[in-house]
Protein backbone atom coordinates (compact mmCIF):
# COMPACT_ATOMS: atom_id res chain seq x y z
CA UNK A 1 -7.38 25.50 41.85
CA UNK A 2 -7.36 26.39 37.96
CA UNK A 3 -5.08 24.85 35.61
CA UNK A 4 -5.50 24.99 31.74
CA UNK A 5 -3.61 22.01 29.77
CA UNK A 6 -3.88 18.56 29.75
CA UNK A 7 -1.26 17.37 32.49
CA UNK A 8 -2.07 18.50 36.21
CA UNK A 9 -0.44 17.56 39.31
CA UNK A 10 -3.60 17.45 41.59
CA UNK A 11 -2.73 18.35 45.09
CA UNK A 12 -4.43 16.32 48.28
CA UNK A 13 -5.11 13.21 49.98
CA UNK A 14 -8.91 12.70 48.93
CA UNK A 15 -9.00 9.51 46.92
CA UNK A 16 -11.11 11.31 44.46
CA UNK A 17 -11.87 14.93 43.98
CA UNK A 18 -14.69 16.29 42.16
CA UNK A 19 -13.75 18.59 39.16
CA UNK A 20 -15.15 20.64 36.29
CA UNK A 21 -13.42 20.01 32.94
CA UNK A 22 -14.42 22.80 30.12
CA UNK A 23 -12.95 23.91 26.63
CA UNK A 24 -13.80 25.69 23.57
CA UNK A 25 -13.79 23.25 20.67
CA UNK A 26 -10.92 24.48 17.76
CA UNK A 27 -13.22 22.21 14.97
CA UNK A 28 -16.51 20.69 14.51
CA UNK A 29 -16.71 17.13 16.11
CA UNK A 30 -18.61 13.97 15.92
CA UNK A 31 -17.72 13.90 19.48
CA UNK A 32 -15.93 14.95 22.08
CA UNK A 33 -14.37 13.37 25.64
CA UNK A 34 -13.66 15.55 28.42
CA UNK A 35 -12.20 13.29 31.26
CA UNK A 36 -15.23 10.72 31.49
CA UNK A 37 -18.00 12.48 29.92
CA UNK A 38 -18.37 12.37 26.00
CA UNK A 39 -20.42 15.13 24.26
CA UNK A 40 -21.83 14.89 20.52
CA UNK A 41 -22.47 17.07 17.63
CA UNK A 42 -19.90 19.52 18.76
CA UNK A 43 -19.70 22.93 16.55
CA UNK A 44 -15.81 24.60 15.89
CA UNK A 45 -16.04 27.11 19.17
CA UNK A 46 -18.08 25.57 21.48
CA UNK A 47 -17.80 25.68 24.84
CA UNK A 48 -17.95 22.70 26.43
CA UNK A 49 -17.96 21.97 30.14
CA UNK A 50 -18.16 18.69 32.37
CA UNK A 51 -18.88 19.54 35.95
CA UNK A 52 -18.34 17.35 38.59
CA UNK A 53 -18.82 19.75 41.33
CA UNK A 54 -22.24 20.78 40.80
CA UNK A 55 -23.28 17.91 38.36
CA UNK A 56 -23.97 19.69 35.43
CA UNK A 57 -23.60 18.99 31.34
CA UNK A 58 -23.37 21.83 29.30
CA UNK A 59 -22.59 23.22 25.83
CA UNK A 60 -22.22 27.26 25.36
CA UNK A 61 -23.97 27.47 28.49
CA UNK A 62 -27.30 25.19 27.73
CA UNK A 63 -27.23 21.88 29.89
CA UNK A 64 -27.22 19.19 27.18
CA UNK A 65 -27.02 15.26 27.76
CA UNK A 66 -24.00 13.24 27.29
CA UNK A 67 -23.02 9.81 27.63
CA UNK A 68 -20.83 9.26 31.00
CA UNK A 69 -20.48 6.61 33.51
CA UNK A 70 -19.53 8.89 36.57
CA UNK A 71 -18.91 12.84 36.72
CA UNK A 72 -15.38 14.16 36.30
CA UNK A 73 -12.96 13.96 38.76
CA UNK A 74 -9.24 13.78 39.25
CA UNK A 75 -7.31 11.92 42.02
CA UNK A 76 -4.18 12.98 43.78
CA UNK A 77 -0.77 13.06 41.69
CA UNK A 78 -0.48 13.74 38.01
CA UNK A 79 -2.67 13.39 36.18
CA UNK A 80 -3.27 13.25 32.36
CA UNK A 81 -6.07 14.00 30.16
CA UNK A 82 -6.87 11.93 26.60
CA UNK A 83 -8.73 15.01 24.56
CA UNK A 84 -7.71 16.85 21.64
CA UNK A 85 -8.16 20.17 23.27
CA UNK A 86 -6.55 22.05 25.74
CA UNK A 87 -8.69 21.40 28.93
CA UNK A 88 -9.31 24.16 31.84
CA UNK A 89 -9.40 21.83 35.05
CA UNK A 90 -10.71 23.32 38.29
CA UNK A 91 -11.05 21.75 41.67
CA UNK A 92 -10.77 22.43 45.04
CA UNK A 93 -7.92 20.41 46.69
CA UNK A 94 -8.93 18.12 49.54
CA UNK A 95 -7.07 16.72 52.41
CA UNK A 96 -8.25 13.78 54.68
């Protein structure tokens, strides 16, 4: 499932769900957050991504490192993302 904004309701009963986060940065940041991931040194029209699903970091395609304390994810309901740009959230929903 593909949703671009920054309020999903995330469908299924899996307490947490693994989920890539990307967007392409509107102005040049000292950093940027995408769900629990926070990228530096980020250039107006970068593409940005924070991939839970396959555990990768990356910044117009070149895996970078980033300061995070777990992967994204998203957990079942609505949920709301804190970032100044419009996110792209994709995940797979998953029932238990």
């Amino acid at each position: 499932k593909s949703i671009t904004g920054n309020t999903l309701m995330v469908h299924g009963t899996m307490p947490q769900i693994d989920c890539r986060l990307s967007c392409k940065a509107t102005a040049a940041r000292s950093s940027l957050t995408l769900g629990t991931v926070t990228f530096t040194g980020i250039k107006a029209g970068d593409q940005v991504v924070a991939d839970g699903m396959i555990g990768e970091l990356s910044v117009n395609g070149q895996q970078v490192t980033a300061t995070f304390t777990r992967l994204p994810y998203v957990v079942p309901g609505l949920q709301t993302f804190n970032c100044p740009e419009v996110l792209t959230v994709e995940y797979y929903p998953t029932w238990v």
